[in-house]
N, C-alpha and C. Protein backbone atom coordinates (compact mmCIF):
# COMPACT_ATOMS: atom_id res chain seq x y z
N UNK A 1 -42.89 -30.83 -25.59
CA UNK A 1 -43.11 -29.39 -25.45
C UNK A 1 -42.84 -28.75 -26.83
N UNK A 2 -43.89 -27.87 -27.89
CA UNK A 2 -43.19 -27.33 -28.77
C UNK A 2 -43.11 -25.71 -28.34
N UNK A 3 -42.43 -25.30 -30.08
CA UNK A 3 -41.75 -24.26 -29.48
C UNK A 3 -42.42 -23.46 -28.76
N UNK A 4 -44.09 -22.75 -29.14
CA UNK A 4 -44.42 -21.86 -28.39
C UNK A 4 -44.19 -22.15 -26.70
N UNK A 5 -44.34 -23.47 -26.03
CA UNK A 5 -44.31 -23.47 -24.49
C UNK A 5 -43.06 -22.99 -24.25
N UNK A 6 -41.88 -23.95 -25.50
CA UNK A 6 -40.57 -23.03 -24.82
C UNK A 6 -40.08 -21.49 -24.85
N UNK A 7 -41.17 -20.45 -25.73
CA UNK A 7 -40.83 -19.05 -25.79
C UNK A 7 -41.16 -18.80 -24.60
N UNK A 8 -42.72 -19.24 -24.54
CA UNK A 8 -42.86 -18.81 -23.07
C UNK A 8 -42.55 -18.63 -21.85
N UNK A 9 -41.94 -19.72 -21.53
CA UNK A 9 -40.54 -20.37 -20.65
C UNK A 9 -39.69 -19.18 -20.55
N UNK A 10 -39.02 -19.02 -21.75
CA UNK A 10 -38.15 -17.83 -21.96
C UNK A 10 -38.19 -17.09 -21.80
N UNK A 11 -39.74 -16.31 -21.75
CA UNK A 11 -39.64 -14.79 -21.57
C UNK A 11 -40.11 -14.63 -19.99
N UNK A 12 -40.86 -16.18 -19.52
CA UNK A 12 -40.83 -16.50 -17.75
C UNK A 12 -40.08 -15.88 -16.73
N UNK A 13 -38.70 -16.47 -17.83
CA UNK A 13 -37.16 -16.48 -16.83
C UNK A 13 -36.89 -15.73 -17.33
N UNK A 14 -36.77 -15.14 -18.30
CA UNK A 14 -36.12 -13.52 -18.44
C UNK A 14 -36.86 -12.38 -17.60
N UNK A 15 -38.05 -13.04 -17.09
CA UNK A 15 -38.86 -11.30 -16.32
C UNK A 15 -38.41 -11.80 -15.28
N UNK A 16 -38.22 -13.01 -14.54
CA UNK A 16 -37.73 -13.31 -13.27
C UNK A 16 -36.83 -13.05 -13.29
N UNK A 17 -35.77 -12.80 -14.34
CA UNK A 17 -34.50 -12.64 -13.48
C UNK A 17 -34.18 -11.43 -13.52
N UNK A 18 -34.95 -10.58 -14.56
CA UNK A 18 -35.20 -9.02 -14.39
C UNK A 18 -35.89 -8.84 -13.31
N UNK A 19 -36.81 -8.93 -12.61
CA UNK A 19 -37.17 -8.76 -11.40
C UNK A 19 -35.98 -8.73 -10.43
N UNK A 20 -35.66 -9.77 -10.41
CA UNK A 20 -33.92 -10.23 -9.27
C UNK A 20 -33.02 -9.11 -9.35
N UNK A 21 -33.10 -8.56 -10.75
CA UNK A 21 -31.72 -7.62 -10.78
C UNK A 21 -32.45 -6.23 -10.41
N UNK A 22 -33.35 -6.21 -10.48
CA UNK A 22 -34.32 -4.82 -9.88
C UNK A 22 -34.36 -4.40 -8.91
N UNK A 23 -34.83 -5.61 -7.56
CA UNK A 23 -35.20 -5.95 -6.85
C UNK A 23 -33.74 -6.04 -5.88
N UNK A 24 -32.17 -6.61 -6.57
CA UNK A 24 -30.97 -6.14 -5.81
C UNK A 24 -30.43 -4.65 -5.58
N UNK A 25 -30.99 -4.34 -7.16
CA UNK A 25 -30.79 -2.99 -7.19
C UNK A 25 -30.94 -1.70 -6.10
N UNK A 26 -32.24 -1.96 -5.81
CA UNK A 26 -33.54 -1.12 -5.37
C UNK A 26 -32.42 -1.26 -3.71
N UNK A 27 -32.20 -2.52 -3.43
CA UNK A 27 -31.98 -3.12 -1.56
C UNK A 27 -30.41 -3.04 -1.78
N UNK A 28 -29.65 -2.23 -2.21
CA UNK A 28 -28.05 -2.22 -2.53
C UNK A 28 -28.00 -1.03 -1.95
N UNK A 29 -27.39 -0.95 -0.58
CA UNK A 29 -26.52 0.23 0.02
C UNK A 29 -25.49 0.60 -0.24
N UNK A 30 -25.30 2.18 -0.51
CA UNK A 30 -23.93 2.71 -1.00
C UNK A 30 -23.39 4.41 -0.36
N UNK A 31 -22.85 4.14 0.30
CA UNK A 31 -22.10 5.29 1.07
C UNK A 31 -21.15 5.91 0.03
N UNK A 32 -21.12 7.51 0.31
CA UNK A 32 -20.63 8.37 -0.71
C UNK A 32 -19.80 8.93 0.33
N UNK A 33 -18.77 9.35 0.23
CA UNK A 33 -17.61 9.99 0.90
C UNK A 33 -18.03 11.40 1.74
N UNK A 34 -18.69 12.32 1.03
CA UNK A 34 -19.69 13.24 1.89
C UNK A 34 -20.73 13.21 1.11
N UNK A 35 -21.87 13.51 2.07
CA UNK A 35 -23.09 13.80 1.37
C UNK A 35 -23.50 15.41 0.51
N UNK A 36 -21.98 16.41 1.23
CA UNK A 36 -21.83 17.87 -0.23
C UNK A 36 -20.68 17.60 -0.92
N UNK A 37 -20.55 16.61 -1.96
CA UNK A 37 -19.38 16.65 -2.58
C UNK A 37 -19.30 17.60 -3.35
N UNK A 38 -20.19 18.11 -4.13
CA UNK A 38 -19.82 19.20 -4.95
C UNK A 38 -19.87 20.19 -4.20
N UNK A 39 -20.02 20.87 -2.83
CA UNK A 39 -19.50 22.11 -1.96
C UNK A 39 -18.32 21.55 -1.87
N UNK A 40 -18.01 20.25 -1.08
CA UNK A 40 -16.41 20.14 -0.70
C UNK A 40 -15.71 20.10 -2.06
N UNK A 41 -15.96 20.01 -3.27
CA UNK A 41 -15.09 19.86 -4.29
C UNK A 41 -14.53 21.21 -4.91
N UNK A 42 -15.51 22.49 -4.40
CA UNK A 42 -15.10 23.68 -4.33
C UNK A 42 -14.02 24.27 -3.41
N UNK A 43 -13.92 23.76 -2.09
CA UNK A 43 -13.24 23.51 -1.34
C UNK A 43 -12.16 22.80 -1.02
N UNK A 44 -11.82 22.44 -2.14
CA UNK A 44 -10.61 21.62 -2.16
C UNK A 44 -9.03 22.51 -2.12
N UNK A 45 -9.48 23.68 -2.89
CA UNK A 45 -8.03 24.38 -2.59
C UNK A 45 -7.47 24.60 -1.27
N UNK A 46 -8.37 24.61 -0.44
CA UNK A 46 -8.55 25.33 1.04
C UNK A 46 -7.30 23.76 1.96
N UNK A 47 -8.12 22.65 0.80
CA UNK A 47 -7.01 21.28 0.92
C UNK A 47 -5.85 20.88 0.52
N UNK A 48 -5.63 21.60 -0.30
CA UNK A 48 -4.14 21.66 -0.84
C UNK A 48 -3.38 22.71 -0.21
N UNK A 49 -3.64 23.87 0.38
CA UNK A 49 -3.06 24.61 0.66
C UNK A 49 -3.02 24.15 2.36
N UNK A 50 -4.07 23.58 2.88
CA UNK A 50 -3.27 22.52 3.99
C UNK A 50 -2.28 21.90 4.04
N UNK A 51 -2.47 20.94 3.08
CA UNK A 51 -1.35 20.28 3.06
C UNK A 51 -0.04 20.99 2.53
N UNK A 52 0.04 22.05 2.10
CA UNK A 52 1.13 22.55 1.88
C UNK A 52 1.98 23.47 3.13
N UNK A 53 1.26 23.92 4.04
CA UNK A 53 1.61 24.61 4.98
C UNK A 53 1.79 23.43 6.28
N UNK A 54 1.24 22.02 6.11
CA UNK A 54 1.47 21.07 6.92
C UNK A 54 3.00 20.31 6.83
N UNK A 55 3.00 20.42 5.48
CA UNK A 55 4.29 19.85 4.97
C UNK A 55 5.50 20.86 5.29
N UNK A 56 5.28 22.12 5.85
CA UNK A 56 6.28 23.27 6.51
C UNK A 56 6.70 22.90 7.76
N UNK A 57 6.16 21.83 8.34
CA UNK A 57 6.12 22.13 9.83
C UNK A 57 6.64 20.13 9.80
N UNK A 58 7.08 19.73 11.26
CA UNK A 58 7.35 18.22 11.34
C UNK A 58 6.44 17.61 11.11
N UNK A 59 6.36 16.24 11.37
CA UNK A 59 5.27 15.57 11.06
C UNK A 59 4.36 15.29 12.31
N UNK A 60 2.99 14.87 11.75
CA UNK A 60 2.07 14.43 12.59
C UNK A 60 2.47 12.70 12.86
N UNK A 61 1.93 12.36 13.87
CA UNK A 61 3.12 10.85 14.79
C UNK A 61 1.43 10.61 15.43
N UNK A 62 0.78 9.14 15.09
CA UNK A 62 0.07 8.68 15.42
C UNK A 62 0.35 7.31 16.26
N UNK A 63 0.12 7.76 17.49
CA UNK A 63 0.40 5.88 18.24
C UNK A 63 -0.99 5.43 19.14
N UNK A 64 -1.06 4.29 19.53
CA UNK A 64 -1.95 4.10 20.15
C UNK A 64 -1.26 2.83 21.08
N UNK A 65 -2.34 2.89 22.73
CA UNK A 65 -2.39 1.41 23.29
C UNK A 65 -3.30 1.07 23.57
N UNK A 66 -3.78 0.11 24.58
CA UNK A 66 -4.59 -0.55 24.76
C UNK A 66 -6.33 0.16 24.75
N UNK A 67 -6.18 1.48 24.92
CA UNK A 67 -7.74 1.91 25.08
C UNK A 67 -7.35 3.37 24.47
N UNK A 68 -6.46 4.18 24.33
CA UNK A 68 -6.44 5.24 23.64
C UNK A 68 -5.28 5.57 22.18
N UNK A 69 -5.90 6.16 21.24
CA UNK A 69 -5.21 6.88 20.33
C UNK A 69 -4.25 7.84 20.40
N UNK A 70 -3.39 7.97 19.97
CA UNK A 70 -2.59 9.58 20.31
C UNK A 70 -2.40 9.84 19.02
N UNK A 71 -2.16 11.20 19.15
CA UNK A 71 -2.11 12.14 18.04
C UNK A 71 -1.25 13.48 18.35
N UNK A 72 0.20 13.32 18.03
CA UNK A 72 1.06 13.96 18.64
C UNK A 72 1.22 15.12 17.02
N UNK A 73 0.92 16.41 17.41
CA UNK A 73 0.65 17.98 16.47
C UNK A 73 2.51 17.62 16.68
N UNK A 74 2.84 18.79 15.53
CA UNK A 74 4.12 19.16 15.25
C UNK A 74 4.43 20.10 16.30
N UNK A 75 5.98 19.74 17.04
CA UNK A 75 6.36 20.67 17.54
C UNK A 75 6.38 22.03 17.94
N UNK A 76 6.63 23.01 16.69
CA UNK A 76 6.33 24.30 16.34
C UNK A 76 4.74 24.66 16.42
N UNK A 77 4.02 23.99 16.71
CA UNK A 77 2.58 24.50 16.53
C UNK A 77 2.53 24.71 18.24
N UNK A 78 3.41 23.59 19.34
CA UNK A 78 2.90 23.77 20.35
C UNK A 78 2.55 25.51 21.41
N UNK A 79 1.52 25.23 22.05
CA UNK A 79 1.06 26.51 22.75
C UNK A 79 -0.10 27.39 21.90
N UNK A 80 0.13 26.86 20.53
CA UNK A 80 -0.75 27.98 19.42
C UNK A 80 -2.43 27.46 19.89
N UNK A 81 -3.21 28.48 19.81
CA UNK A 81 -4.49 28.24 19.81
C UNK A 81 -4.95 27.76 18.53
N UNK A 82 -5.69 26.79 18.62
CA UNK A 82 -5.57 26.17 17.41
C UNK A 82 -7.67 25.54 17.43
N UNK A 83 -8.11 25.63 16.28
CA UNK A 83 -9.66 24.73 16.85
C UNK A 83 -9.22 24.18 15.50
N UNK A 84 -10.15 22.86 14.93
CA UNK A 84 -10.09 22.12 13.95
C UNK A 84 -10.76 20.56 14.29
N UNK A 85 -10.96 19.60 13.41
CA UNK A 85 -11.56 18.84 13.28
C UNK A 85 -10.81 17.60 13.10
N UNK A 86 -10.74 16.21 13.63
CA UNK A 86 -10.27 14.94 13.33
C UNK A 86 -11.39 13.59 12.63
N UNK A 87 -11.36 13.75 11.63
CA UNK A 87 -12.46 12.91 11.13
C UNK A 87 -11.63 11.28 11.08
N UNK A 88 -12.19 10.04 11.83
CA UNK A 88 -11.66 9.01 11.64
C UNK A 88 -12.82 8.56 10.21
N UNK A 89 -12.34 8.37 9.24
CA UNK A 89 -13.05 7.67 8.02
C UNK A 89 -12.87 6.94 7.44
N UNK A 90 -13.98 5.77 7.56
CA UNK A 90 -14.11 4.41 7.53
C UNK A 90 -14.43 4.15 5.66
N UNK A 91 -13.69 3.69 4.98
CA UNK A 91 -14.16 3.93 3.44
C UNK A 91 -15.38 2.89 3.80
N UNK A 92 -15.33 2.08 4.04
CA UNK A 92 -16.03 0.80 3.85
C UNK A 92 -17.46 0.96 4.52
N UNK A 93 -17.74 1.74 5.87
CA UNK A 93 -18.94 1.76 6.28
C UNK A 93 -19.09 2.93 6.63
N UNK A 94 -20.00 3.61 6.24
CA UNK A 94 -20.16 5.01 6.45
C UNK A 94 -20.85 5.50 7.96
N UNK A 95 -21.20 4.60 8.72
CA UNK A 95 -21.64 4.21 9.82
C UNK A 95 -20.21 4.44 10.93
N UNK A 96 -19.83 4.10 11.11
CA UNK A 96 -18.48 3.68 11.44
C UNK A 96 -17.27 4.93 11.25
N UNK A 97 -17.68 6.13 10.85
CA UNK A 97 -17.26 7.37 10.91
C UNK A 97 -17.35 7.87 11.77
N UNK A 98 -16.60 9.08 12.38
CA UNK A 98 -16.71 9.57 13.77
C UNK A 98 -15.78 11.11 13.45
N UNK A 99 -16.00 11.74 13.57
CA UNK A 99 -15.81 13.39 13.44
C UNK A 99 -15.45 14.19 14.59
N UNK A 100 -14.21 14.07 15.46
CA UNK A 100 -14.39 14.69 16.94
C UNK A 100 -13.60 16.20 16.86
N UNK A 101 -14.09 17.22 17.75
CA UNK A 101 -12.99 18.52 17.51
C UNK A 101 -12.28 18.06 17.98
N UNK A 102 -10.76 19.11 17.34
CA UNK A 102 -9.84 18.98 17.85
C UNK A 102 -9.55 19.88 19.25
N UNK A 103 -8.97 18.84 20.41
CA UNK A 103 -8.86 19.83 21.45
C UNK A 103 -7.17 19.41 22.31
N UNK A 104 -6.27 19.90 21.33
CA UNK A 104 -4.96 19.65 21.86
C UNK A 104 -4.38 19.76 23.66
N UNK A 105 -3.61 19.18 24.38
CA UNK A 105 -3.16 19.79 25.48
C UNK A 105 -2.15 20.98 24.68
N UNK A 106 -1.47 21.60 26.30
CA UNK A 106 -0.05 21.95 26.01
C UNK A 106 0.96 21.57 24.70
N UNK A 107 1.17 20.46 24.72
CA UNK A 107 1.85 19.81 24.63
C UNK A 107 1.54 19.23 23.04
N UNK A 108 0.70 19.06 22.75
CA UNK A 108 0.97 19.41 21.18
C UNK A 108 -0.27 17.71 21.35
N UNK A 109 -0.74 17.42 22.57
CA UNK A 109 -1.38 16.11 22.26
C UNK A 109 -2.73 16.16 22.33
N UNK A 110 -3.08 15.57 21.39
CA UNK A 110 -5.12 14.74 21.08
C UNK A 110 -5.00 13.22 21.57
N UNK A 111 -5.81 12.93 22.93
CA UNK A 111 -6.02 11.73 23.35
C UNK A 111 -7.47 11.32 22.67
N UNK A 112 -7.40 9.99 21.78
CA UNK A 112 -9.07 9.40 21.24
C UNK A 112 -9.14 8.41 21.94
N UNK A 113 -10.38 8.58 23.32
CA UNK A 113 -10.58 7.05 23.43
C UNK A 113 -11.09 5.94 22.66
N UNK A 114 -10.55 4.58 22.48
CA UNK A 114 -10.82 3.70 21.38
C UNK A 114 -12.42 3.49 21.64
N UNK A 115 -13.03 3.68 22.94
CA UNK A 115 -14.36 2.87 22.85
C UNK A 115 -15.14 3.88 22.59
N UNK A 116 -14.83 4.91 22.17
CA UNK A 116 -15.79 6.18 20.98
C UNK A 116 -15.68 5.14 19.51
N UNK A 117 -14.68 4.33 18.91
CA UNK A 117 -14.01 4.28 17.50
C UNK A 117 -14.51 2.54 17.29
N UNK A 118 -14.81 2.60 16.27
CA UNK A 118 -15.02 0.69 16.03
C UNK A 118 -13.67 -0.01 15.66
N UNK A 119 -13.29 -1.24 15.53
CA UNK A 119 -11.94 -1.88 15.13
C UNK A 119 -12.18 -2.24 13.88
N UNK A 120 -11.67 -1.05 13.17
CA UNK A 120 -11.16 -1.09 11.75
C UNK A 120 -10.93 -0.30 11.42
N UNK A 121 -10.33 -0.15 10.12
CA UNK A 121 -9.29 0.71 9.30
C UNK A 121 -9.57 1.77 9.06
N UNK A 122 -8.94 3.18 9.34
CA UNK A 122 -9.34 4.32 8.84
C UNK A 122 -8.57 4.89 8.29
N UNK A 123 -9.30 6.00 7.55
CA UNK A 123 -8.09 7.22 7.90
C UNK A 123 -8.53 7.93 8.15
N UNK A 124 -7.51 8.94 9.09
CA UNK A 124 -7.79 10.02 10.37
C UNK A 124 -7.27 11.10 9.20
N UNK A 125 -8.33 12.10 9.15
CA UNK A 125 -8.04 13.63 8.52
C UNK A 125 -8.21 14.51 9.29
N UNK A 126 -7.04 15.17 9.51
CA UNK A 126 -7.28 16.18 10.47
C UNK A 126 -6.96 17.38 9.42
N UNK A 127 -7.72 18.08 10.10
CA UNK A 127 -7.88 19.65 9.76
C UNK A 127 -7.83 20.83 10.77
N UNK A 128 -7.04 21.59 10.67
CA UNK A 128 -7.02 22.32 11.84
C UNK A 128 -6.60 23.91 11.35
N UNK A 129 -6.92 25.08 12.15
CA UNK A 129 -6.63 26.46 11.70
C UNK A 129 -5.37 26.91 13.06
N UNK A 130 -4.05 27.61 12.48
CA UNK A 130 -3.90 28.61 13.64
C UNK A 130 -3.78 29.94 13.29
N UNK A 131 -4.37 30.85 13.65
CA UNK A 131 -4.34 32.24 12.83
C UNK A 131 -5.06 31.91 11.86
N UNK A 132 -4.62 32.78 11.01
CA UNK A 132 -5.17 32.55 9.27
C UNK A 132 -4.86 31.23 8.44
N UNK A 133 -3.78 30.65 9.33
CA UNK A 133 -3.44 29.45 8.52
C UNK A 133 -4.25 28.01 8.80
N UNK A 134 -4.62 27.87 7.37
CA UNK A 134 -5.19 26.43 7.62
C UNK A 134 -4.03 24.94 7.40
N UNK A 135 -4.39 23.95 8.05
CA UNK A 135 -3.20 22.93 8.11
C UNK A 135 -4.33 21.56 7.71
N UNK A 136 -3.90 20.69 7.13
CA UNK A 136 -4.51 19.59 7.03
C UNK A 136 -3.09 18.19 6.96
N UNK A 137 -3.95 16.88 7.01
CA UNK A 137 -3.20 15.98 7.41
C UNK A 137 -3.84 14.95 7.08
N UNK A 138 -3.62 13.53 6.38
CA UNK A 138 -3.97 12.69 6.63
C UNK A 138 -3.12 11.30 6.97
N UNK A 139 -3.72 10.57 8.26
CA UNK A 139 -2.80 9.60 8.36
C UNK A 139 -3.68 8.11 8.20
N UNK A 140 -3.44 6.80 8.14
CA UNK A 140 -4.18 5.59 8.34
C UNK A 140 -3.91 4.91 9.46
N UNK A 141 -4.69 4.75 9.80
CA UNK A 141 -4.87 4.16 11.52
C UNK A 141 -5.67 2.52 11.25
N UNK A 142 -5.60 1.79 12.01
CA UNK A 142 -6.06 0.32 12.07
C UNK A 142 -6.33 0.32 13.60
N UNK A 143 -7.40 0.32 14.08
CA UNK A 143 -8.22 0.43 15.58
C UNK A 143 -8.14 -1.57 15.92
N UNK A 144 -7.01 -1.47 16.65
CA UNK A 144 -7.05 -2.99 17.27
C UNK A 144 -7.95 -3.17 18.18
């Protein structure tokens, strides 16, 4: 073989394997944390100042058994009318996210049934208003 067959060769396998890396490129799925990050990134104070008025109050106490989640609110909040949001979020599959309102008893409790939730790792962000005050929270949950 002289050299010209082997340039040729060379520039063969260099478009093939540029093709390959094109071609992974193009078929490579990638989930982004929200699809308005730059609205929610405006919105972020609205998140710090959750968590600062969350951190006033006891803590949020996550348990679960065999088919449901619990999600036991701080003490002092109980009886308050309260609406807000529990996002379970899956870093890994964006599929696998689940967003439910929040709808407390009496008693300061959010029951999640597990067979709404897939078995794996999240973390649960809750967000919630009472009055004027906004509260946020995040905890990590592992769905057995």
């Amino acid at each position: 073989m002289n050299w010209g067959n082997k340039l040729i060769l060379v520039f063969v396998v260099f478009v093939l394997f540029m093709g390959v890396l094109v071609y992974k490129s193009v078929n490579t799925r990638y989930d982004l944390v929200s699809k308005d990050y730059y609205k929610d990134e405006l919105r972020y104070q609205d998140k710090i100042d959750g968590l600062a008025n969350a951190a006033k109050v006891s803590d949020i106490v996550v348990s679960q058994d065999a088919e449901n989640v619990f999600v036991d609110f701080p003490k002092e909040l109980n009886g308050s009318k309260s609406e807000g949001e529990a996002w379970f979020y899956c870093a890994t599959d964006e599929s696998k996210d689940k967003k439910i309102p929040l709808q407390a008893d009496v008693n300061g409790r959010q029951v999640f049934a597990k067979n709404q939730l897939s078995k794996t790792h999240y973390l649960l962000k809750l967000s919630w208003k009472i009055g004027s005050n906004f509260y946020f929270a995040e905890k990590e949950v592992t769905i057995k």
